[in-house]
Protein backbone atom coordinates (compact mmCIF):
# COMPACT_ATOMS: atom_id res chain seq x y z
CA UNK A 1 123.26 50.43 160.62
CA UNK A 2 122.34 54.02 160.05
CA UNK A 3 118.19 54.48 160.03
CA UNK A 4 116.28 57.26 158.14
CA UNK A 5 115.92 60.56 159.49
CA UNK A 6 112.51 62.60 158.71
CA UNK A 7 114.65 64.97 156.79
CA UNK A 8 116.27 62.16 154.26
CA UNK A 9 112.55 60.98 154.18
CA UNK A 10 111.73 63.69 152.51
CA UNK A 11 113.93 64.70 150.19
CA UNK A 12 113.84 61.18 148.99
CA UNK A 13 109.91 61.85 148.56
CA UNK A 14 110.48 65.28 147.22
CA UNK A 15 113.26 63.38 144.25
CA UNK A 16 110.07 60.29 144.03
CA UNK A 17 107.46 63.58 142.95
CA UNK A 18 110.03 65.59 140.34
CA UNK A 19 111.13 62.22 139.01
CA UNK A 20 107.06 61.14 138.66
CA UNK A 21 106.34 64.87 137.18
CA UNK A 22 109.11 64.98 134.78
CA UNK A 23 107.87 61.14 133.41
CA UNK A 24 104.41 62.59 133.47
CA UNK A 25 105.48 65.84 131.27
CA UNK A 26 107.92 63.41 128.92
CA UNK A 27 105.40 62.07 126.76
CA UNK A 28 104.02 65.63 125.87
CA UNK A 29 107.91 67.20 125.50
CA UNK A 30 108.85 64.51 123.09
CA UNK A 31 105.85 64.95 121.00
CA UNK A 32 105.99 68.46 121.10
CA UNK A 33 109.84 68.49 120.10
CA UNK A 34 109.14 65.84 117.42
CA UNK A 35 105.92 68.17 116.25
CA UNK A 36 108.09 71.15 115.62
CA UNK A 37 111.68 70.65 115.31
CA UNK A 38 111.76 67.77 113.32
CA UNK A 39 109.74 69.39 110.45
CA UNK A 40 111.95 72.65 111.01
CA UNK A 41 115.26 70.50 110.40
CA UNK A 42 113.69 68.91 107.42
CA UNK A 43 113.40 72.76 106.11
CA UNK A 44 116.65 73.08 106.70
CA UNK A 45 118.17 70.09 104.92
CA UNK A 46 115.70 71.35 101.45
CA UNK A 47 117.37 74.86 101.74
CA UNK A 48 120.91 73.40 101.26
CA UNK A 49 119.59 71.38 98.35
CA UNK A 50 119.23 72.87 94.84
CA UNK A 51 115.74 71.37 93.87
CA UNK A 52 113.66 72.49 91.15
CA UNK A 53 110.25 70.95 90.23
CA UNK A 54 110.40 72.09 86.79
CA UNK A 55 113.74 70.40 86.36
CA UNK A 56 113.58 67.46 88.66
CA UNK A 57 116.95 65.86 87.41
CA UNK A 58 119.55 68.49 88.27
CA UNK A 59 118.27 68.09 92.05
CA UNK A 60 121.02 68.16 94.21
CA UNK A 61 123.65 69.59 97.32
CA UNK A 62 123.67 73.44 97.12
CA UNK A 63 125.48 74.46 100.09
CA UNK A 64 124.66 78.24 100.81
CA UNK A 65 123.57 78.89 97.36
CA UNK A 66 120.05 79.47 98.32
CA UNK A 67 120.12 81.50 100.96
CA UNK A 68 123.15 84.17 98.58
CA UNK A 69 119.76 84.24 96.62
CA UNK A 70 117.44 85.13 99.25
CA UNK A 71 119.73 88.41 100.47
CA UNK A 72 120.92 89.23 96.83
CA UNK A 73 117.72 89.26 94.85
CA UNK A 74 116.08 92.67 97.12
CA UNK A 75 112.98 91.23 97.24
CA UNK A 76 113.25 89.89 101.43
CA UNK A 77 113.76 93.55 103.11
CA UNK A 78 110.51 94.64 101.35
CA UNK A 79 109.08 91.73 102.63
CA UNK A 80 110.05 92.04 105.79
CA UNK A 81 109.18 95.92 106.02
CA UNK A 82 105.68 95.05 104.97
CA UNK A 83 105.39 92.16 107.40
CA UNK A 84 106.76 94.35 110.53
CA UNK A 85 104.60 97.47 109.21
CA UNK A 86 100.94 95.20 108.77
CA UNK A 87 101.31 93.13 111.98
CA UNK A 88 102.22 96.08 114.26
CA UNK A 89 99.56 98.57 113.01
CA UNK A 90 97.12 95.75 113.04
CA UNK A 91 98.15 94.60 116.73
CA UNK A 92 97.84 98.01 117.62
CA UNK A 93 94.17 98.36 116.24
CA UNK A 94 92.96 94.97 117.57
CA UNK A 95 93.82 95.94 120.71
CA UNK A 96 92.52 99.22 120.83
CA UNK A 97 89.03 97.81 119.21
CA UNK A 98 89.34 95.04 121.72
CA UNK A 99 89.64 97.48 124.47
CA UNK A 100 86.46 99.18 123.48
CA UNK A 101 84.04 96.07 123.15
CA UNK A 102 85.19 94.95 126.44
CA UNK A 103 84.77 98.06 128.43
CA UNK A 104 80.81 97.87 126.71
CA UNK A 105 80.78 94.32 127.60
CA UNK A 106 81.99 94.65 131.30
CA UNK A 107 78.36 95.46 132.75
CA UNK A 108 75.04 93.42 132.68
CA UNK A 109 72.46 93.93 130.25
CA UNK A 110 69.59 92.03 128.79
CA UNK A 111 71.57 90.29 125.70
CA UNK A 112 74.73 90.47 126.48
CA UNK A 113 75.29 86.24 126.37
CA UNK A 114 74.27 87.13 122.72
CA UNK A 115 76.24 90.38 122.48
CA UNK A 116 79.53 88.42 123.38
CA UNK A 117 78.92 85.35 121.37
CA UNK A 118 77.95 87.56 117.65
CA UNK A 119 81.43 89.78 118.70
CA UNK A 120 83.89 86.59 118.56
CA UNK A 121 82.15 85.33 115.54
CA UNK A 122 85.03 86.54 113.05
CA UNK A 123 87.51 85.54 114.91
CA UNK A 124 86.35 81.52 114.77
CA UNK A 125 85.77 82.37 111.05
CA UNK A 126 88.31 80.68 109.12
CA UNK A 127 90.62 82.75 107.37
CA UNK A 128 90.30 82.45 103.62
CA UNK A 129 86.48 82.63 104.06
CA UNK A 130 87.05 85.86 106.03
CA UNK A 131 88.91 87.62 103.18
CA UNK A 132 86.26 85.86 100.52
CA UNK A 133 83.63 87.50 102.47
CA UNK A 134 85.58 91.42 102.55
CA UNK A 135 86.95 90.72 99.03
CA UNK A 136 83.59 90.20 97.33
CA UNK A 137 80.80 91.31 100.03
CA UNK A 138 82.47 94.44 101.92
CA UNK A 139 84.79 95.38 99.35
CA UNK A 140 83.79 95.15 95.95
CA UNK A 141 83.23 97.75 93.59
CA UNK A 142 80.06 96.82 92.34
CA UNK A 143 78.23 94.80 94.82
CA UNK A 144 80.18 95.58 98.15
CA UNK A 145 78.62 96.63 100.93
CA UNK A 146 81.30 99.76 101.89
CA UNK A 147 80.79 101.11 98.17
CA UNK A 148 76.85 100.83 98.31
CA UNK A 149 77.34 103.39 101.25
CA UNK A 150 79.54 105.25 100.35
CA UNK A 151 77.62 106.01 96.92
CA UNK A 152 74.89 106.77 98.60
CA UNK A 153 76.58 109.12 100.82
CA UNK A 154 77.53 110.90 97.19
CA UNK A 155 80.81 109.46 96.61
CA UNK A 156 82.39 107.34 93.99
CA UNK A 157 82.75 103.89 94.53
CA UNK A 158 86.53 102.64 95.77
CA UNK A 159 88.58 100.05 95.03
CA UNK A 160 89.63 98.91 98.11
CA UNK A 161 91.82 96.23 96.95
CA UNK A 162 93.33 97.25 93.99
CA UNK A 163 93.70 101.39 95.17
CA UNK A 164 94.13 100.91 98.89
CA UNK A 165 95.21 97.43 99.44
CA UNK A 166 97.13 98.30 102.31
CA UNK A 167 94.62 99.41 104.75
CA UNK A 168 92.34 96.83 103.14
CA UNK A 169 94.35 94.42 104.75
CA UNK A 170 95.11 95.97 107.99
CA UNK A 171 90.83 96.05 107.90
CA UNK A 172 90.23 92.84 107.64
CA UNK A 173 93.02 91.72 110.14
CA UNK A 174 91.59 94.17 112.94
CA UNK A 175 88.39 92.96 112.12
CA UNK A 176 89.22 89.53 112.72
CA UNK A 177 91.49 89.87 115.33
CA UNK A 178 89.29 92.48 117.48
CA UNK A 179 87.43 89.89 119.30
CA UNK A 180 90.08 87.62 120.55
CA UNK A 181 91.86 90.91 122.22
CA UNK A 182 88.22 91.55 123.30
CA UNK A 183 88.50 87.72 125.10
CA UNK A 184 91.69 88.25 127.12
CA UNK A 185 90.83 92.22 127.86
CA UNK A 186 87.46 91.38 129.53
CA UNK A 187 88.28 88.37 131.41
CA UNK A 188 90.93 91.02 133.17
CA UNK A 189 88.38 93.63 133.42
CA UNK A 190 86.33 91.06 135.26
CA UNK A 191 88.70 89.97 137.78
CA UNK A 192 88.72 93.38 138.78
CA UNK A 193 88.41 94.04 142.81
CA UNK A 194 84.76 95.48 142.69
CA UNK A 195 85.63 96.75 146.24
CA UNK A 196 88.96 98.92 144.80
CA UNK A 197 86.17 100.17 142.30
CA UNK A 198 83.51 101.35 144.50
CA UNK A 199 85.88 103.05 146.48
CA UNK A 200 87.13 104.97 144.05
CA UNK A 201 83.48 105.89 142.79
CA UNK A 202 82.91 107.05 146.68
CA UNK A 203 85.68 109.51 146.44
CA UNK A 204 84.78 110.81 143.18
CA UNK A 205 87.72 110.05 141.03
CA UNK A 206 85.38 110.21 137.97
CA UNK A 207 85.05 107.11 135.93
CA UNK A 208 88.08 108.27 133.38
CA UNK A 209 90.67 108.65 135.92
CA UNK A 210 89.78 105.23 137.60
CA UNK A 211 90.48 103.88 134.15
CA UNK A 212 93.81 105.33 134.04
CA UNK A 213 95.11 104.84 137.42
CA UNK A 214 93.19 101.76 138.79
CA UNK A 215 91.98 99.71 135.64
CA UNK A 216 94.34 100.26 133.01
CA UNK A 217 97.75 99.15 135.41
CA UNK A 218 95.70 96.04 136.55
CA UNK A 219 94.76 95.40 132.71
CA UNK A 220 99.25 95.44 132.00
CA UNK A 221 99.56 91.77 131.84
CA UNK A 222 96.76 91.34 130.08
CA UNK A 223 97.48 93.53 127.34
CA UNK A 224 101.27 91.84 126.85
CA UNK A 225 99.31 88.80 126.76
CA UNK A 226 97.50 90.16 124.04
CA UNK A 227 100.08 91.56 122.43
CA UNK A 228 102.10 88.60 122.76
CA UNK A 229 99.89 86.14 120.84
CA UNK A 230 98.65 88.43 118.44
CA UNK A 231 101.52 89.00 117.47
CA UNK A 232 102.74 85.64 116.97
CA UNK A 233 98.95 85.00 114.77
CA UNK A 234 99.32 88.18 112.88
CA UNK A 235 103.24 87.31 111.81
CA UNK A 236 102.32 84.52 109.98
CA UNK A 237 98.72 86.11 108.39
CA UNK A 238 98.64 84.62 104.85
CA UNK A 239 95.07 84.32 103.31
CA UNK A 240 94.06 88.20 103.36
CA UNK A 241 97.23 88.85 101.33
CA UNK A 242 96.79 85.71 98.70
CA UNK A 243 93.06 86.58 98.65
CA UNK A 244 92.50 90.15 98.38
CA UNK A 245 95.83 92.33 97.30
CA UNK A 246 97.93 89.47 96.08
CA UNK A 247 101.33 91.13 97.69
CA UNK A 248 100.73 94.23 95.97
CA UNK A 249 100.39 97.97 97.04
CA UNK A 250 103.29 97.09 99.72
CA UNK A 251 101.87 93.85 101.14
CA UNK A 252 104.18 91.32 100.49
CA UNK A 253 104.86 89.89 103.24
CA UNK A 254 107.44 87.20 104.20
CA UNK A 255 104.68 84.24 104.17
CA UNK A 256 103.29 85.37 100.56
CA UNK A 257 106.81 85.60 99.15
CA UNK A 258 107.71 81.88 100.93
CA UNK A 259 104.45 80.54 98.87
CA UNK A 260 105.37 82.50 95.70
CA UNK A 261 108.87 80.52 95.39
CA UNK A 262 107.42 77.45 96.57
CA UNK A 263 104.45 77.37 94.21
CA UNK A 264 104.93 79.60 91.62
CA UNK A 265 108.22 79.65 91.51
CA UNK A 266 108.63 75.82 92.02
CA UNK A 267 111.51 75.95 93.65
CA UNK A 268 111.52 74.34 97.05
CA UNK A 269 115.56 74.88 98.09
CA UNK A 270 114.65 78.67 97.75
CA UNK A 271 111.67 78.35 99.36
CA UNK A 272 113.10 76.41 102.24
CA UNK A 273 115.93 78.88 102.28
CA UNK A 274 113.10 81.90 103.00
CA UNK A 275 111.61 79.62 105.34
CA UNK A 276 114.47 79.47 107.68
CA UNK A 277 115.49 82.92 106.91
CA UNK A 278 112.07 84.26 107.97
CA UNK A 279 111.61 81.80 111.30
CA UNK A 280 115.09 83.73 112.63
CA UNK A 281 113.88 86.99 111.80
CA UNK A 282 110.42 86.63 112.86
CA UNK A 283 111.88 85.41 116.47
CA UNK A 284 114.20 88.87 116.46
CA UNK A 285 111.28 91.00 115.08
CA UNK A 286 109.05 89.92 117.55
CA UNK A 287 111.46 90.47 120.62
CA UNK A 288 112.54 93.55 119.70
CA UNK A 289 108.79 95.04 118.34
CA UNK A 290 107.49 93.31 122.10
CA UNK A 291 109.95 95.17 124.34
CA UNK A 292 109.57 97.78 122.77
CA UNK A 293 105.32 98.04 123.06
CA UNK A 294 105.82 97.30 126.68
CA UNK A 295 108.25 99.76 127.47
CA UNK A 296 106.47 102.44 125.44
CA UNK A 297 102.92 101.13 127.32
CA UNK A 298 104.74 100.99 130.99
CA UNK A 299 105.84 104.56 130.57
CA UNK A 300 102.17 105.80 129.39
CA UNK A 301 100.73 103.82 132.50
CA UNK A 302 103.56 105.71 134.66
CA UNK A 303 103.20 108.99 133.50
């Protein structure tokens, strides 16, 4: 009769803790998987259907018929060129704006509990009331805020949505978006080594090039973090579009034509079929735009 070793002891106690984690993680997995894939297969199924609300009898199997429409009809490139074009200048701005409020943040001052808390305010702002409030408050021709400055500065009012709804957009989106790069940039400035810091203060290396070659390297995860998720938030931006510019001026993007099939267009196969069409593309979009920020950051930081 063969007894246990201390070694088979433990690896039997080491299988006892990844069995008990992996039953402790299950309940979360399946509803996650359930959350999202079920719904997504559900898309699928619609897009090989041919189903029309306005003519609910001829519903029906399609096959591939939907998504021949989605490539032939021209109107998904645009869509995706304005969708790659607002979420990467927009990233790009956040962060940069982000940047800057959490430098000014990173120090103590009398107010700055208040400071921080006024700063994330449009970001916890829900999005259709955010582009209510720059449509109609900020925006407007006649009652905006922009426009009463700008006449009083001597200039002719602008209209912001209708003559530059572009950068109205990308506006609104850095406004909003500012403060949650703002979140993730200061909590790395913070963890900054205060010692690493002051040394570099004692031999004078002047507070921009401590920036560059001290903070700015230990701020690189932190700003593909950033990056990252805004990103992923800023692909599927919606409300500023439907609110304020209504896809025009070149910002018709992928989710505004999706809702335009589904609910003007009543046709939910189509829509489906651009729903599924823009999941893939967003996934290669975002790898390819992500790599490519990174790279182009790492060799700034390097130089």
């Amino acid at each position: 009769m063969t007894t246990a070793t201390p070694t088979m002891t433990k690896a039997a106690s080491g299988l006892r803790n990844i069995a008990l984690s992996r039953a402790l993680v299950a309940p979360a997995l399946i509803f996650s998987i359930a959350l999202t894939q079920i719904p997504f297969l559900v898309t699928i199924y619609f897009s090989l259907m041919r189903w029309n609300l306005l003519q609910p009898k001829e519903r029906g199997f399609a096959g591939f018929e939907n998504y021949i429409y989605v490539f032939k009809t021209g109107d998904l490139f645009p869509a995706i060129k304005a969708t790659v074009g607002l979420t990467a200048i927009s990233v790009v701005t956040s962060l940069l704006v982000g940047l800057l409020f959490a430098i000014l943040l990173d120090r103590t001052f009398r107010g700055q509990s208040i400071a921080r808390t006024l700063i994330i305010t449009p970001f916890l702002i829900m999005p259709a009331a955010s582009a209510l409030i720059w449509k109609f408050s900020m925006f407007d021709t006649n009652i905006g805020v922009i426009n009463y400055i700008v006449q009083k500065l001597g200039f002719s009012a602008i209209g912001w949505s209708t003559e530059y709804p572009y950068i109205s957009v990308i506006i609104l989106l850095t406004w909003q978006y500012a403060p949650f790069m703002m979140l993730i940039l200061l909590s790395g400035l913070q963890s900054q080594s205060r010692e690493v810091l002051e040394a570099a203060a004692v031999d004078r290396a002047g507070a921009w090039r401590t920036f560059l070659l001290i903070t700015l390297p230990h701020l690189r995860q932190y700003i593909e973090i950033s990056i990252l998720l805004g990103t992923i938030m800023l692909l599927q931006a919606f409300d500023p579009v439907a609110i304020m510019t209504k896809g025009t001026g070149g910002t018709k993007t992928l989710a505004y034509l999706l809702y335009e099939r589904a609910f003007v267009g009543m046709n939910v196969g189509q829509a489906a079929a651009y729903g599924v069409v823009t999941v893939v593309l967003t996934i290669i979009v975002a790898t390819i735009a992500l790599r490519t920020l990174f790279k182009v950051f790492m060799t700034g930081v390097n130089k």
